[in-house]
N, C-alpha and C. Protein backbone atom coordinates (compact mmCIF):
# COMPACT_ATOMS: atom_id res chain seq x y z
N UNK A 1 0.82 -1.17 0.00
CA UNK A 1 0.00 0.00 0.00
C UNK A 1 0.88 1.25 0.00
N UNK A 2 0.47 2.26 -1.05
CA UNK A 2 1.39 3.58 -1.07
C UNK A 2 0.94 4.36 0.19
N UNK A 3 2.40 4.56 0.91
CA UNK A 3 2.31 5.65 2.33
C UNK A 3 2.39 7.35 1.92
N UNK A 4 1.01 7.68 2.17
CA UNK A 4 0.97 9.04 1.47
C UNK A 4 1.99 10.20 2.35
N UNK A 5 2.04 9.91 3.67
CA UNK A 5 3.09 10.37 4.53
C UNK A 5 4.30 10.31 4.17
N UNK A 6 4.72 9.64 3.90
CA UNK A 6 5.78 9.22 3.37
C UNK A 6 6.38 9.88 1.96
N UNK A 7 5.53 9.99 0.64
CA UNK A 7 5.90 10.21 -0.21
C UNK A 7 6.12 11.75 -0.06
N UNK A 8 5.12 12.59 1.05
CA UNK A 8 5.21 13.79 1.12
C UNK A 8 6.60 14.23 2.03
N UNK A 9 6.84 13.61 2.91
CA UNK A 9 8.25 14.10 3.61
C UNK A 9 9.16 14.08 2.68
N UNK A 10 9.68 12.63 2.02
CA UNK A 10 10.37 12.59 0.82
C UNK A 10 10.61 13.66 -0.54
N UNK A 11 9.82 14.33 -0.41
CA UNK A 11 8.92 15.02 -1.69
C UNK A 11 9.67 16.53 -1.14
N UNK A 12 9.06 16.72 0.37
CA UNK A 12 9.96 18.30 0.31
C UNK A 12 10.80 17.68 0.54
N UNK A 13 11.65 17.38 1.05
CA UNK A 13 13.37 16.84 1.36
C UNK A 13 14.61 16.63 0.54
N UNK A 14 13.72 16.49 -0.44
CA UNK A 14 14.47 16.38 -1.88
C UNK A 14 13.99 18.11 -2.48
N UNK A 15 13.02 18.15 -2.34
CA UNK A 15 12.37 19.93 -2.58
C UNK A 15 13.75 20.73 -2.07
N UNK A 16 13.90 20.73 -0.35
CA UNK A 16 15.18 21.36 0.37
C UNK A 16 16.24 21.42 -0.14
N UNK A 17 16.78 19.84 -0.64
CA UNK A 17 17.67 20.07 -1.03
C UNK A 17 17.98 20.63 -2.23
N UNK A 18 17.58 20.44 -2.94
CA UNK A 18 17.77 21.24 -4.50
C UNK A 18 17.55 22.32 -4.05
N UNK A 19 16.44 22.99 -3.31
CA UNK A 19 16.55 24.57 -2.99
C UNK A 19 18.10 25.31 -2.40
N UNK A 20 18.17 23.86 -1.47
CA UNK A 20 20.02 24.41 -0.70
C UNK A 20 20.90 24.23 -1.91
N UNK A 21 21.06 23.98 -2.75
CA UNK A 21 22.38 23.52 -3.76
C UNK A 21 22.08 24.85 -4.66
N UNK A 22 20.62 25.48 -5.13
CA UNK A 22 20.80 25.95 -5.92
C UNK A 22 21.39 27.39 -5.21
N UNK A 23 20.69 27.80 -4.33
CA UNK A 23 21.32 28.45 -3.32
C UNK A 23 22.49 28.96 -2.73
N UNK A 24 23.21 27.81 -2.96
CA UNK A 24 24.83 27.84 -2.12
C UNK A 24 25.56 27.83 -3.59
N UNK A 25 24.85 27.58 -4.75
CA UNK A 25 25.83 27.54 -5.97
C UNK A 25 25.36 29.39 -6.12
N UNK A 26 24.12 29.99 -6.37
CA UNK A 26 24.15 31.22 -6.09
C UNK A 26 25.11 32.27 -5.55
N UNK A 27 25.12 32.07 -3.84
CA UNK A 27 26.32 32.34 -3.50
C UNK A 27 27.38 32.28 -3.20
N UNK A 28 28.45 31.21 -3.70
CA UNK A 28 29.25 31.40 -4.05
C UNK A 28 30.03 31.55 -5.47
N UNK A 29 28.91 31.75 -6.49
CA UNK A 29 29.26 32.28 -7.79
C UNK A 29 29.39 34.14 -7.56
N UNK A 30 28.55 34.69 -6.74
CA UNK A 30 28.23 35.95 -6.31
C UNK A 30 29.02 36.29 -5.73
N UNK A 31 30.47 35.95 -5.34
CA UNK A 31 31.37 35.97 -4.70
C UNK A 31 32.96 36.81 -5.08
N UNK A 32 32.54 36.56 -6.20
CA UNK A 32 33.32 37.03 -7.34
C UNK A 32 33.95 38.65 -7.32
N UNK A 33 34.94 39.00 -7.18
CA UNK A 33 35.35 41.01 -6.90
C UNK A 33 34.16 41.55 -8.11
N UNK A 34 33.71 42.30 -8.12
CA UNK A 34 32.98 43.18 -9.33
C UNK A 34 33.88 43.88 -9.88
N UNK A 35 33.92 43.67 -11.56
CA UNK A 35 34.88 44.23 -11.92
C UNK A 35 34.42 45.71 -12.57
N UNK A 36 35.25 46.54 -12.35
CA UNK A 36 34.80 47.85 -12.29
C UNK A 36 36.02 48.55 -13.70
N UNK A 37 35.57 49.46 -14.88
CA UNK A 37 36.60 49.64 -15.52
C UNK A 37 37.47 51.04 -14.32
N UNK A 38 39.00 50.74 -15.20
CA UNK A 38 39.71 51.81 -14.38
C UNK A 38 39.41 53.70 -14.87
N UNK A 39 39.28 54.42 -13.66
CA UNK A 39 39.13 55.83 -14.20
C UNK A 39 40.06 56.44 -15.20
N UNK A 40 40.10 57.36 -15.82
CA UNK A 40 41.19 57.72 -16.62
C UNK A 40 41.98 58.12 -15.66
N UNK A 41 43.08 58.15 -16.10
CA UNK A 41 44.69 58.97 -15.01
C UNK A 41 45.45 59.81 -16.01
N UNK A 42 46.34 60.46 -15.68
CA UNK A 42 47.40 61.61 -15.96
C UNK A 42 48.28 61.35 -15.56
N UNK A 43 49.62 61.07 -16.49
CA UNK A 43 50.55 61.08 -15.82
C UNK A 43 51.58 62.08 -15.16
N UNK A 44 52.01 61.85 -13.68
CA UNK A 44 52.39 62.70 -13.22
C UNK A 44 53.59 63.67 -13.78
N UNK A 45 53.41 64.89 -13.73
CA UNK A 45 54.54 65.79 -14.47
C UNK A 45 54.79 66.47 -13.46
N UNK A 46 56.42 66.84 -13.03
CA UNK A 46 57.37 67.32 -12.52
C UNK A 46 58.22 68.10 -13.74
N UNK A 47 58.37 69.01 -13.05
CA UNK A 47 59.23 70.54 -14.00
C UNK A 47 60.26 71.04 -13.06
N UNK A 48 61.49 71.27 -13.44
CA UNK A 48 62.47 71.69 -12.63
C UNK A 48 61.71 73.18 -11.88
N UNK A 49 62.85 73.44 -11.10
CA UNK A 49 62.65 75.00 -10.51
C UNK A 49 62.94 75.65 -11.78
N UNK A 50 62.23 76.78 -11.95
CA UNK A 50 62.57 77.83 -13.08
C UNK A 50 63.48 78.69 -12.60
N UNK A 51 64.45 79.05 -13.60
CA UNK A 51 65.49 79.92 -13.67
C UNK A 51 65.32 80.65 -14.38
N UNK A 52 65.40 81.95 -13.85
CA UNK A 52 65.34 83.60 -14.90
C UNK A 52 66.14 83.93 -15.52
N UNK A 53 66.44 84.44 -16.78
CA UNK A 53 67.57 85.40 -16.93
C UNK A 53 66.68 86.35 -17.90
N UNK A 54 67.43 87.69 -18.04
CA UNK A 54 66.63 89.14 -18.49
C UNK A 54 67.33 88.86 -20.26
N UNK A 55 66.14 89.02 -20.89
CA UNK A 55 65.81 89.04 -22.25
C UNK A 55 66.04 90.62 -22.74
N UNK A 56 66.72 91.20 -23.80
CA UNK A 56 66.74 92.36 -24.30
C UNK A 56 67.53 92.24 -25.53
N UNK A 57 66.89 93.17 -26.50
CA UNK A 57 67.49 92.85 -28.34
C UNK A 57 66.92 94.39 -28.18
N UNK A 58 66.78 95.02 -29.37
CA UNK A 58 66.88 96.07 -30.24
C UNK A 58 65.25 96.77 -29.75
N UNK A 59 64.28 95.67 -29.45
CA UNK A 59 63.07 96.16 -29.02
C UNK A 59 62.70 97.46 -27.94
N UNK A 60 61.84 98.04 -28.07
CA UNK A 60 61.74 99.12 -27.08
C UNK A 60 60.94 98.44 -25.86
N UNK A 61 61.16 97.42 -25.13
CA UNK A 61 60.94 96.63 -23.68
C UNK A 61 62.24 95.55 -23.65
N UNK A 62 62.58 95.23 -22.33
CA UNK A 62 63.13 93.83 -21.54
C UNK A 62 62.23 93.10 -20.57
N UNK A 63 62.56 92.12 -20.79
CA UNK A 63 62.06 91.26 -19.72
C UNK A 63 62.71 90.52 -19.56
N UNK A 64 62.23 89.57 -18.14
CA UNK A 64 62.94 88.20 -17.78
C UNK A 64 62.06 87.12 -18.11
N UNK A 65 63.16 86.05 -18.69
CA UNK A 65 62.26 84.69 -18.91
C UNK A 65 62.99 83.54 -18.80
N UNK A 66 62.30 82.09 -18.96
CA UNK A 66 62.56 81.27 -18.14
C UNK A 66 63.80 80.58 -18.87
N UNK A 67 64.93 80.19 -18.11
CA UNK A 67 66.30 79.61 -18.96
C UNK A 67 65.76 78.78 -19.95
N UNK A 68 65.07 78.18 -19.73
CA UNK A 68 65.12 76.51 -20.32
C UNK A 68 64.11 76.65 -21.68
N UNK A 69 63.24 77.88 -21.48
CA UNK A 69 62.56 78.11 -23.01
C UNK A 69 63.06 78.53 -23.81
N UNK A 70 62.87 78.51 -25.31
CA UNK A 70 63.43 78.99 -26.50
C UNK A 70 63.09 80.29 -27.40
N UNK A 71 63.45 81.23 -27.31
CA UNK A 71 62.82 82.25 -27.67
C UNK A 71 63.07 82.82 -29.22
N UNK A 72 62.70 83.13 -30.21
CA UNK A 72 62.56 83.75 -31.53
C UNK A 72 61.48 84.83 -31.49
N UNK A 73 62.73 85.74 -32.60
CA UNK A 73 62.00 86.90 -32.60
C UNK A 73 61.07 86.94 -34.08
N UNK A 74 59.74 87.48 -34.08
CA UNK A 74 59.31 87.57 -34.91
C UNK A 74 59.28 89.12 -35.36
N UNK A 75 58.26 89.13 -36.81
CA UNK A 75 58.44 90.53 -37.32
C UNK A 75 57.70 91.30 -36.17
N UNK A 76 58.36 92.75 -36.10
CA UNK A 76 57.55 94.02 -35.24
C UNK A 76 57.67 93.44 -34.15
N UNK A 77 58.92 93.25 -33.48
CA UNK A 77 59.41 92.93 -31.93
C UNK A 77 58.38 91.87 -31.41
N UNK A 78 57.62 91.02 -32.25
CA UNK A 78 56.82 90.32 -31.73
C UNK A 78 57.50 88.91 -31.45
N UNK A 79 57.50 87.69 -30.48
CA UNK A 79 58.01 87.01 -29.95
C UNK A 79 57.22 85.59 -30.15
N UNK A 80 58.27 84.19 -30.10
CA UNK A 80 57.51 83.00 -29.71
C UNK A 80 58.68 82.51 -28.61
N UNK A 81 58.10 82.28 -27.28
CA UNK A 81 58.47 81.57 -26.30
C UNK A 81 58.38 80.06 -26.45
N UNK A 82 59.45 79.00 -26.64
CA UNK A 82 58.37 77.87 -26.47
C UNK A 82 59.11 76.77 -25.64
N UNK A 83 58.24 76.12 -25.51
CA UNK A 83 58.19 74.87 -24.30
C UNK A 83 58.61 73.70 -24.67
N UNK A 84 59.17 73.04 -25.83
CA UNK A 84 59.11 71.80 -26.13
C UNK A 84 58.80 70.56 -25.61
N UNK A 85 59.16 70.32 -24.26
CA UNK A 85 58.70 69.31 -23.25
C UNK A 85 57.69 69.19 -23.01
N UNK A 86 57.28 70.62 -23.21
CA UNK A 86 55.65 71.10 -22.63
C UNK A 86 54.75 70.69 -23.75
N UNK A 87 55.29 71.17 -25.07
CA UNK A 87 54.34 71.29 -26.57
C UNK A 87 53.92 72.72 -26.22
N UNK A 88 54.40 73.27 -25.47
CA UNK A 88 53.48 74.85 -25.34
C UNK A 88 54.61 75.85 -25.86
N UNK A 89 53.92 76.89 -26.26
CA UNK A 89 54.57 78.38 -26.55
C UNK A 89 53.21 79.39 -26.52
N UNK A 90 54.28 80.54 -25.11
CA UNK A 90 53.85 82.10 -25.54
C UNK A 90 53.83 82.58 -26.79
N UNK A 91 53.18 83.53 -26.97
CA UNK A 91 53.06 84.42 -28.43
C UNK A 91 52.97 86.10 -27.54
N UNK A 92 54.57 86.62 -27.90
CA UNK A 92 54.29 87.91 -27.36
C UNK A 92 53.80 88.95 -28.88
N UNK A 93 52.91 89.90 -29.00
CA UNK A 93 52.50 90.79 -29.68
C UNK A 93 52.95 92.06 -29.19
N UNK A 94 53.89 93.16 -30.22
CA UNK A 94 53.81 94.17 -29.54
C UNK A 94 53.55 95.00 -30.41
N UNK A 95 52.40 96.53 -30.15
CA UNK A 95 52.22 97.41 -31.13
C UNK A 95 52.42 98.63 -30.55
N UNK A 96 52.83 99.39 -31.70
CA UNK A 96 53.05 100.86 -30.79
C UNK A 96 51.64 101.89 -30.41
N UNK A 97 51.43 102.64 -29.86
CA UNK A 97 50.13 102.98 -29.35
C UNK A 97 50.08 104.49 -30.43
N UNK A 98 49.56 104.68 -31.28
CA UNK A 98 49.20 106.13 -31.82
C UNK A 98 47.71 106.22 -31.78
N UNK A 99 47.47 107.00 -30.57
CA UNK A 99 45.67 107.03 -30.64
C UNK A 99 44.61 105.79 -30.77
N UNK A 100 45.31 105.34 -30.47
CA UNK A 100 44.79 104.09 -31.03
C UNK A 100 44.28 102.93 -29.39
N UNK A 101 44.71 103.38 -28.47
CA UNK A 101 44.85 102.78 -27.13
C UNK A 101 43.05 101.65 -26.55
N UNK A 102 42.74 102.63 -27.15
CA UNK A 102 41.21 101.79 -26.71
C UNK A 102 41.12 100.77 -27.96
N UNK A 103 40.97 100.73 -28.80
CA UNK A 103 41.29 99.99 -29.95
C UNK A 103 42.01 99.20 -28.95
N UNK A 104 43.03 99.28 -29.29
CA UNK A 104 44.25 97.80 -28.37
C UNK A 104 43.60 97.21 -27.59
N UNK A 105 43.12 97.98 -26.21
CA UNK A 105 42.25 97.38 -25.10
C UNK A 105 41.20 96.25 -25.68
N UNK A 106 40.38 97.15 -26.52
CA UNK A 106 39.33 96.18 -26.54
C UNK A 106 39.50 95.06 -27.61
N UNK A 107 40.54 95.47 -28.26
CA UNK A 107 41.16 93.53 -29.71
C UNK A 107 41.88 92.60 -28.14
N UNK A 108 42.46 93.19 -27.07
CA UNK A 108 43.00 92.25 -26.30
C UNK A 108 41.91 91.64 -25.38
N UNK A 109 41.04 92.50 -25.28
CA UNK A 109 39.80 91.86 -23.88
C UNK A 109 39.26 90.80 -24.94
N UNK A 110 39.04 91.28 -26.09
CA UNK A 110 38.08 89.99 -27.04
C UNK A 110 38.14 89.00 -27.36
N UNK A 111 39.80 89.09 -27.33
CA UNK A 111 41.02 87.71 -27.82
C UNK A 111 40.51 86.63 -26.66
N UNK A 112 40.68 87.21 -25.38
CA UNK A 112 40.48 86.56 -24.11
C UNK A 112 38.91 86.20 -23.72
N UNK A 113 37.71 86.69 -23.94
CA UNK A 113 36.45 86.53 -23.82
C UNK A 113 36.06 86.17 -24.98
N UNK A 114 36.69 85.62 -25.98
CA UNK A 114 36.62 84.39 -27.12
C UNK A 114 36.12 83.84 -26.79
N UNK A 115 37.78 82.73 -25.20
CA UNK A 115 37.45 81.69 -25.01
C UNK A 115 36.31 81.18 -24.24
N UNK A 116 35.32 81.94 -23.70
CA UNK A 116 34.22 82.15 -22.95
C UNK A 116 33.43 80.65 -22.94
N UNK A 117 33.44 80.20 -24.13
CA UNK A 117 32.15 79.38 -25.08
C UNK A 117 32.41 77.99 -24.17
N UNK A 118 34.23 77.84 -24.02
CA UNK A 118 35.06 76.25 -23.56
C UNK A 118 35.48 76.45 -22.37
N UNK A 119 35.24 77.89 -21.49
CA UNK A 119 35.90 77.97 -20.23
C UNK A 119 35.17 78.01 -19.28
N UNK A 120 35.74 77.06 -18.19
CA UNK A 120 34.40 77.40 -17.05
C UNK A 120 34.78 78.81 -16.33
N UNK A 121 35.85 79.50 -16.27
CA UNK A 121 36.03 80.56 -15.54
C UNK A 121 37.40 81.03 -15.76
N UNK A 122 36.66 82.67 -15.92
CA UNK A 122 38.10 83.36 -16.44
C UNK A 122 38.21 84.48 -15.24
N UNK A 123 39.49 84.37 -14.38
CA UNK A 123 40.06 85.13 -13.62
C UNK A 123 40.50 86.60 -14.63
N UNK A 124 40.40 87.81 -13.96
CA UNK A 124 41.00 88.66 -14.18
C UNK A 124 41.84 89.46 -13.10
N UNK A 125 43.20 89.23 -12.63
CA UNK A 125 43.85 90.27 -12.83
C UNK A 125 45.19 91.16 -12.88
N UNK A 126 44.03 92.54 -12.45
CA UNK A 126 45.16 93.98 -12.67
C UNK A 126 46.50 93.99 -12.30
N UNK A 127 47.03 94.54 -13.00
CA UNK A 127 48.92 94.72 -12.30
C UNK A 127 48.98 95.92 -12.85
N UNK A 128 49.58 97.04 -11.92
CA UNK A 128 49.93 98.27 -11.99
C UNK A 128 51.75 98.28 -11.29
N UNK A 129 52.05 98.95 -12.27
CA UNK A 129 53.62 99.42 -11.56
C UNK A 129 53.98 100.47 -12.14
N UNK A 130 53.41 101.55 -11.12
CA UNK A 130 53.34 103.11 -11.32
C UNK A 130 54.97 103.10 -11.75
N UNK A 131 55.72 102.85 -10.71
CA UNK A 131 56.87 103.13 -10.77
C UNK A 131 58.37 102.95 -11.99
N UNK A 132 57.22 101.78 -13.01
CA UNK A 132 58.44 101.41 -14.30
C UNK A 132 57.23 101.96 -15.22
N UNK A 133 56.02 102.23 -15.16
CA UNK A 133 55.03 102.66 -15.84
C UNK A 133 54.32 101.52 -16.91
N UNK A 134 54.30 100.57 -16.07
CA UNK A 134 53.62 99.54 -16.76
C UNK A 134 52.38 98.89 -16.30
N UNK A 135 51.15 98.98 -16.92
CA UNK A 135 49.86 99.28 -16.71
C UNK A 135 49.20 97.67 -17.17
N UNK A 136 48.55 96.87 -17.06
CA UNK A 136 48.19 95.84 -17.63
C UNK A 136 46.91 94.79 -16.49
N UNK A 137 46.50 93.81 -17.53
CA UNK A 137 45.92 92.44 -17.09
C UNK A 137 46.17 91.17 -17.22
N UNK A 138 45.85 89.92 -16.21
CA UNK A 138 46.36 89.39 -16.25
C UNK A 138 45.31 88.34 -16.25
N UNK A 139 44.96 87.53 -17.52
CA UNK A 139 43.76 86.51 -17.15
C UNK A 139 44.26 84.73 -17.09
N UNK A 140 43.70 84.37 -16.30
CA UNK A 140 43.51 82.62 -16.27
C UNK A 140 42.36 82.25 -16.53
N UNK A 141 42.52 81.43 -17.69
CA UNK A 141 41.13 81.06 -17.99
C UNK A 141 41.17 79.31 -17.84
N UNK A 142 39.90 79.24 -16.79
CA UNK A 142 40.05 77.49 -16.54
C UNK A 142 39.23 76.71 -17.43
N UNK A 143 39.32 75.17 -17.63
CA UNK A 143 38.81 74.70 -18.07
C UNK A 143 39.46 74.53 -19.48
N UNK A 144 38.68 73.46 -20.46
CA UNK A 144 39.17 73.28 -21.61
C UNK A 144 39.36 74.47 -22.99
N UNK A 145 39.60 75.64 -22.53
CA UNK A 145 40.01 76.55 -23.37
C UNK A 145 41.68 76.48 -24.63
N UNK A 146 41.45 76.62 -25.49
CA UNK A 146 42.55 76.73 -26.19
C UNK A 146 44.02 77.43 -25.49
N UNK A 147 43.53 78.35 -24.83
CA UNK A 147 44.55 79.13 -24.10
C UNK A 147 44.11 79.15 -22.87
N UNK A 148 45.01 78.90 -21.59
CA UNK A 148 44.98 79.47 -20.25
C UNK A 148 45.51 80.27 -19.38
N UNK A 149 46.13 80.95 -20.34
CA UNK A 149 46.86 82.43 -19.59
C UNK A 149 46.90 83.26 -20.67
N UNK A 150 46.93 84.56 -20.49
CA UNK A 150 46.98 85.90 -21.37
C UNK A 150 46.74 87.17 -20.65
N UNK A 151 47.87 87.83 -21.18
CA UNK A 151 47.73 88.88 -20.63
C UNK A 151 48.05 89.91 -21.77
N UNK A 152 47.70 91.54 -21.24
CA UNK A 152 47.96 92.81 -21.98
C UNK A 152 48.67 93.22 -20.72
N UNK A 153 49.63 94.30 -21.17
CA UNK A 153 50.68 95.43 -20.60
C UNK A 153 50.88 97.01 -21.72
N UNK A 154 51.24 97.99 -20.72
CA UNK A 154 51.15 98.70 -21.79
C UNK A 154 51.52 100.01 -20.68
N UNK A 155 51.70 101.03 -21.41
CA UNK A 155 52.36 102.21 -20.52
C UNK A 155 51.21 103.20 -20.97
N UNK A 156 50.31 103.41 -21.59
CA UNK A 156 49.45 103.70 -21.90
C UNK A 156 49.57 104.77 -22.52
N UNK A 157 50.77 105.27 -23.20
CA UNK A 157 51.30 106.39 -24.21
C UNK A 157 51.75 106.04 -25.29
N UNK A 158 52.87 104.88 -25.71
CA UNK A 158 53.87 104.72 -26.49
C UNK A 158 53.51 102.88 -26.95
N UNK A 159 53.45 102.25 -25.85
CA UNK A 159 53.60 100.99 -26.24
C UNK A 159 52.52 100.38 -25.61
N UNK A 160 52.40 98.73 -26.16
CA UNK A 160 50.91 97.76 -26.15
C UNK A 160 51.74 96.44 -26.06
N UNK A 161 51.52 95.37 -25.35
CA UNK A 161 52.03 94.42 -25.70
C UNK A 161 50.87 93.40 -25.20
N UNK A 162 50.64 92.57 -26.30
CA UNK A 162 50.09 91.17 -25.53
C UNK A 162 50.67 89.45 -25.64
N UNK A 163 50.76 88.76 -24.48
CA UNK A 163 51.15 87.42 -24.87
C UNK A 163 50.01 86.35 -24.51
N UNK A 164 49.64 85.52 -24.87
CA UNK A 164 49.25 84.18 -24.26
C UNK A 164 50.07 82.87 -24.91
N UNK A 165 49.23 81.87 -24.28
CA UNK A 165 50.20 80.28 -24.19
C UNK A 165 48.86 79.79 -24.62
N UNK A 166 49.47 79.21 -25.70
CA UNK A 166 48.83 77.43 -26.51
C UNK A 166 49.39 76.34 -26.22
N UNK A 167 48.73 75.15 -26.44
CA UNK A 167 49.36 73.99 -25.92
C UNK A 167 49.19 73.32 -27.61
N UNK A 168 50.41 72.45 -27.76
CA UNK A 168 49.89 71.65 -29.19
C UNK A 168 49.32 70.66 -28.99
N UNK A 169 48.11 70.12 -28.53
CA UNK A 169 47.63 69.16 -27.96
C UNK A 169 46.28 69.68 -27.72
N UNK A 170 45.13 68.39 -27.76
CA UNK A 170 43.71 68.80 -28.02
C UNK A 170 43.39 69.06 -26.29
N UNK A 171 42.65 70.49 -25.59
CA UNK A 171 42.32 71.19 -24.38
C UNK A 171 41.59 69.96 -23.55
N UNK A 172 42.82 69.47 -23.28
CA UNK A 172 42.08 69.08 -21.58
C UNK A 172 42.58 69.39 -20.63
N UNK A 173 42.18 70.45 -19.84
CA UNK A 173 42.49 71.22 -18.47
C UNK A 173 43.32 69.75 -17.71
N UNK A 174 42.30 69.26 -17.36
CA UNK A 174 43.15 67.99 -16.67
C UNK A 174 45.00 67.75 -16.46
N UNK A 175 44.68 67.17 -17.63
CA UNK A 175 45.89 66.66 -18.29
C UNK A 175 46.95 67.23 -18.31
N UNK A 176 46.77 68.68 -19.18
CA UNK A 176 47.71 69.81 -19.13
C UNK A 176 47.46 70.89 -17.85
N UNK A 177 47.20 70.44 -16.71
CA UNK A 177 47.14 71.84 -15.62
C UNK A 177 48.49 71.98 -15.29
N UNK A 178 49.98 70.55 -14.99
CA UNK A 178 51.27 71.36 -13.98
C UNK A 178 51.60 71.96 -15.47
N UNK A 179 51.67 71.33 -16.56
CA UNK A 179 52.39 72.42 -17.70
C UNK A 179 52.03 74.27 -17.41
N UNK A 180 50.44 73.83 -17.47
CA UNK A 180 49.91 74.72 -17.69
C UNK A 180 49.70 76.03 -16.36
N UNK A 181 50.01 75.56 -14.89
CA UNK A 181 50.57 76.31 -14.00
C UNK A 181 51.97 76.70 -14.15
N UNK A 182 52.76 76.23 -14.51
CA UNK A 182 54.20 76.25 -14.59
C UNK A 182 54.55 77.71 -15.77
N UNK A 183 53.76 77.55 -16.83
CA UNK A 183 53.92 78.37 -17.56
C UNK A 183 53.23 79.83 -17.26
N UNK A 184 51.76 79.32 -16.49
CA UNK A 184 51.62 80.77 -16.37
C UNK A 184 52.61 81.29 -15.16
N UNK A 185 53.28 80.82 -14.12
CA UNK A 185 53.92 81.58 -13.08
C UNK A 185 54.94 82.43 -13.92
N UNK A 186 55.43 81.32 -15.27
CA UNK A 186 56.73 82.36 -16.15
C UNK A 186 56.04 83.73 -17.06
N UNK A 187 54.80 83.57 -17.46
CA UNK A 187 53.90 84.63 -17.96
C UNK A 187 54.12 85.55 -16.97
N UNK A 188 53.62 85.24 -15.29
CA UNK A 188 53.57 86.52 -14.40
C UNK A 188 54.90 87.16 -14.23
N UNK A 189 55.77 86.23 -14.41
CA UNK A 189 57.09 87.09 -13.82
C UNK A 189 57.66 87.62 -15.22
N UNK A 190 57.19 87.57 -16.46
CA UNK A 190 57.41 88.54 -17.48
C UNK A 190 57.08 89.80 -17.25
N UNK A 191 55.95 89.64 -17.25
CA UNK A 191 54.99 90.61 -16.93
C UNK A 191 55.19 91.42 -16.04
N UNK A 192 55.68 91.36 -14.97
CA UNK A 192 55.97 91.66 -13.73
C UNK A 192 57.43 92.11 -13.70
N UNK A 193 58.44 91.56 -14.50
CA UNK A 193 59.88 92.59 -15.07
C UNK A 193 59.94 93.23 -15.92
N UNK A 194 58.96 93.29 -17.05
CA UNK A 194 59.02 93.87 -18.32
C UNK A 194 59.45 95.69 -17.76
N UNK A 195 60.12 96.11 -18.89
CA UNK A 195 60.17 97.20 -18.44
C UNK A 195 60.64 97.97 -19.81
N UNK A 196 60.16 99.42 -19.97
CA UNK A 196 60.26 100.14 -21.22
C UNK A 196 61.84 100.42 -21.59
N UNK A 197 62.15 100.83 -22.82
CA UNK A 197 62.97 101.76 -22.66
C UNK A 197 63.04 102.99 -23.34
């Protein structure tokens, strides 16, 4: 005679177990690290200490700039600074001022509020040095902009000068920020020795 008791204990017990196997094969397949892709990185860049020495040719200004960059003169005392390690170079512009002073001002503010469209934020500033008579601004512009430093100087009678820094390489702030700090500290201390003659 079939024991209906019987077939039912049997029945979950074997139920249990397949529930426990499928279970314990569950977790320990679930066990596994999650693999996660890696973030992007940058590799770290280190730049010596910068060394000054004072720049002067035939032009009506001097300045100081950094040993280790390469400097050429272009037509109308205009300048390329460049970086090779970096891929970067300044572009100094210089024009002489005949009435013309607001003109200058506002082709240099425009050059710089170009980059508006790719920058999250553009610092401005002022540097005055009554005393060598050199009048100017000084912008950082963050974020993926073509350029992140530029500035105008100018005595506000005779002479105009503007420089900024390009990188040869497609704008990622990231990537290029120690280049791109490194170079503007050598922008400020141009800027900051330039002096007429």
């Amino acid at each position: 005679m079939f024991n209906l008791k019987y077939a039912k204990t049997k029945y979950n017990y074997n139920t249990v177990v397949f529930v426990c196997i499928v279970l314990g094969l569950l977790l320990f397949s679930s066990c596994k690290d999650e693999v996660l892709p890696k973030p992007a990185s940058y590799l770290r860049l280190d730049y010596p200490v910068a060394e000054y020495v004072g720049f002067e040719n035939q032009c009506p200004f001097a300045f100081d700039m950094n040993s280790k960059a390469i400097i050429k003169g272009e037509k109308d005392c205009g300048f390329t600074i460049s970086y090779p390690k970096m891929k970067a170079t300044i572009y100094l512009t210089y024009k002489p001022v005949n009435n013309n002073l607001n003109k200058l001002l506002r082709d240099a503010q425009k050059l710089t509020f170009e980059h508006v469209i790719k920058a999250d934020d553009i610092l401005e500033q002022p540097y005055l040095n009554t005393e060598k008579k050199v009048y100017g601004m000084f912008y950082q512009v963050d974020g993926n902009a073509a350029t992140n430093s530029q500035f105008y100087v100018t005595d506000s009678t005779k002479h105009f000068i503007t420089g900024s820094v390009y990188f040869y390489a497609k704008p990622n702030f990231d990537s290029i920020m120690p280049a791109a700090s490194y170079i503007k500290n050598d922008m400020q201390r141009l800027m900051e020795t330039l002096t007429w003659k």
